[in-house]
Protein backbone atom coordinates (compact mmCIF):
# COMPACT_ATOMS: atom_id res chain seq x y z
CA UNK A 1 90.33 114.26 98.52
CA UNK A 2 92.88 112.95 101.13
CA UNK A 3 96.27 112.22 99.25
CA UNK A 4 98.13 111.36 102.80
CA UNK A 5 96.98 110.21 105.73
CA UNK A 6 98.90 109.97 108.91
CA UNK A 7 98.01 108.16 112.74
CA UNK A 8 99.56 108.30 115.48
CA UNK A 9 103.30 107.85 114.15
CA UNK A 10 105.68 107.67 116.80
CA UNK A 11 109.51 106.98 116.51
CA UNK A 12 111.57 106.08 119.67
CA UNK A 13 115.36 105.54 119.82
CA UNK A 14 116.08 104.06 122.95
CA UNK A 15 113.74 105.58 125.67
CA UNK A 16 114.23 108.76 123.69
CA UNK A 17 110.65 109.48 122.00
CA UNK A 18 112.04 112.00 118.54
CA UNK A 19 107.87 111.50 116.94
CA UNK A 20 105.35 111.14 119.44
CA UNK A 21 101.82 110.32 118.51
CA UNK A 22 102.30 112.35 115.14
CA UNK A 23 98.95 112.67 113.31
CA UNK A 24 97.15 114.80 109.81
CA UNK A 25 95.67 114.69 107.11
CA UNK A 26 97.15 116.31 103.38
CA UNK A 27 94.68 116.99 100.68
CA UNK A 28 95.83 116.10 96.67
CA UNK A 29 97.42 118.98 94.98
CA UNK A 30 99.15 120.72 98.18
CA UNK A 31 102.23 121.83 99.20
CA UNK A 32 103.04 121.86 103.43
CA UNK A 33 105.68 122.19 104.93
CA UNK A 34 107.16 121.11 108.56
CA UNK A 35 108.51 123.69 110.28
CA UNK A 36 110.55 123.86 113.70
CA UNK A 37 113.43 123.99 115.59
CA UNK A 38 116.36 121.62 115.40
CA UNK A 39 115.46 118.40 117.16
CA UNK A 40 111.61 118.69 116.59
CA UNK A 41 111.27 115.60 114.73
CA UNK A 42 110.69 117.22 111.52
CA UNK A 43 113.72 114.78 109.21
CA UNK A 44 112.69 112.09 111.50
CA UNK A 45 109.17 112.47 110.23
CA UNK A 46 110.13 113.03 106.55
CA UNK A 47 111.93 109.58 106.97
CA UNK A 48 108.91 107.66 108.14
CA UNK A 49 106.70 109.24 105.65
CA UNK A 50 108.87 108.24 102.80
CA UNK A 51 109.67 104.66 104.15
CA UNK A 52 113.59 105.08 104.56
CA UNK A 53 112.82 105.05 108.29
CA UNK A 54 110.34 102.10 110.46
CA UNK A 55 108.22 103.81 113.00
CA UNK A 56 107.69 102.36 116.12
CA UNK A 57 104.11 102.95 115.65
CA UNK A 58 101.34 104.75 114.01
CA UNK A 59 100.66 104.25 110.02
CA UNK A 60 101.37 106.39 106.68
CA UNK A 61 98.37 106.21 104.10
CA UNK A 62 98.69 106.72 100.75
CA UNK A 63 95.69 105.81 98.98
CA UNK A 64 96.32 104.82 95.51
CA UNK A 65 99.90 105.01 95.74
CA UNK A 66 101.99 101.61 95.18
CA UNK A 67 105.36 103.43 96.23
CA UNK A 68 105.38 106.56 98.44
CA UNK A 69 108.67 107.70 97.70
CA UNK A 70 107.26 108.34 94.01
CA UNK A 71 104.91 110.05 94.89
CA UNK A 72 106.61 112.79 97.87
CA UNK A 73 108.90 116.00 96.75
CA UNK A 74 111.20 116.98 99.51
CA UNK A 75 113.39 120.18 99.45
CA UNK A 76 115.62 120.51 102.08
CA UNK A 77 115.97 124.33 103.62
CA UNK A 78 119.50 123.97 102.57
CA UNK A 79 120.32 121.94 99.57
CA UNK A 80 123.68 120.22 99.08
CA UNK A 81 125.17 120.70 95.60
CA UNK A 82 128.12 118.09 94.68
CA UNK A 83 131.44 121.21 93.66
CA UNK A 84 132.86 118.38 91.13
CA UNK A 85 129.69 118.31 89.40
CA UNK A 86 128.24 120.97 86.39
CA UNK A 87 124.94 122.69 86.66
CA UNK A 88 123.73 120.29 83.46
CA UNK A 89 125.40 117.39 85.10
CA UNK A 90 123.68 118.17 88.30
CA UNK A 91 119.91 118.76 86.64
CA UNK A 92 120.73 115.23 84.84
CA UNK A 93 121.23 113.62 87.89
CA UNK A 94 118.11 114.66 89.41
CA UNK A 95 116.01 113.48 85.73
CA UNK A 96 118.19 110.24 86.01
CA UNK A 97 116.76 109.79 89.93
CA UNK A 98 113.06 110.96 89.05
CA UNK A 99 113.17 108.07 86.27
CA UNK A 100 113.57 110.17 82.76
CA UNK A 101 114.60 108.04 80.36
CA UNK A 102 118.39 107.99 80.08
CA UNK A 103 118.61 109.32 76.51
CA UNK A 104 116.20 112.12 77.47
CA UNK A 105 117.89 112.92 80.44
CA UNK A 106 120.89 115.27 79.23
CA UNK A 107 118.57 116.76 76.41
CA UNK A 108 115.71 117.63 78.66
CA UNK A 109 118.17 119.07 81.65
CA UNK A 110 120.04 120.93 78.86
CA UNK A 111 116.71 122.42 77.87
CA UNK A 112 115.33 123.78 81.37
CA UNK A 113 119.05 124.97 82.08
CA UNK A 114 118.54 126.83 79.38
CA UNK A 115 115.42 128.06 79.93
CA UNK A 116 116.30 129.66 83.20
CA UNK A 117 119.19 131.43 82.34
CA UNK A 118 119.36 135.07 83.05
């Protein structure tokens, strides 16, 4: 079953084309990644596909899915970690953002903290 479905998605800044004439197909229940050299496109892309960035043309598909950004997982190749925050306060944050319940949140980061320690 297709989960994501991409056509032609093209992004152009200036006469600068960053995405040109992008297109694939994801099946439900993967995990893919975009790999390349700096400059490929690949944030660019990641942008479009989660709606933060318009692209000049092509489409994103998303059968069944009211609100893409729900329903993508990005992990960057090198993740940014706030110094002035805790680990707990950190893993709260990130339940807070993916909508857990704000009573639940420090319990249930406190938990997988926990259950992860070494």
């Amino acid at each position: 079953m297709i989960s994501l479905q991409v056509e032609n998605l093209t992004k152009q800044f200036g006469n600068q084309k960053v995405v040109d004439n992008l297109s694939f197909e994801l099946q439900q229940n993967t995990a893919t990644a975009l790999i390349g050299p700096n400059g490929a496109g690949k944030t660019t892309t990641l942008s479009m596909l989660t709606g933060l960035l318009n692209p000049s043309k092509g489409t994103v598909l998303m059968p069944d899915v009211k609100d893409i950004r729900k329903a993508i997982g990005f992990l960057p190749q090198y993740p940014q970690y706030f110094s002035w925050m805790t680990a707990l306060e950190y893993v709260e944050m990130a339940a807070r953002l993916s909508e857990v319940p704000a009573k639940e949140a420090k319990p249930v980061s406190y938990t997988h903290l926990r259950a992860h320690e070494t």
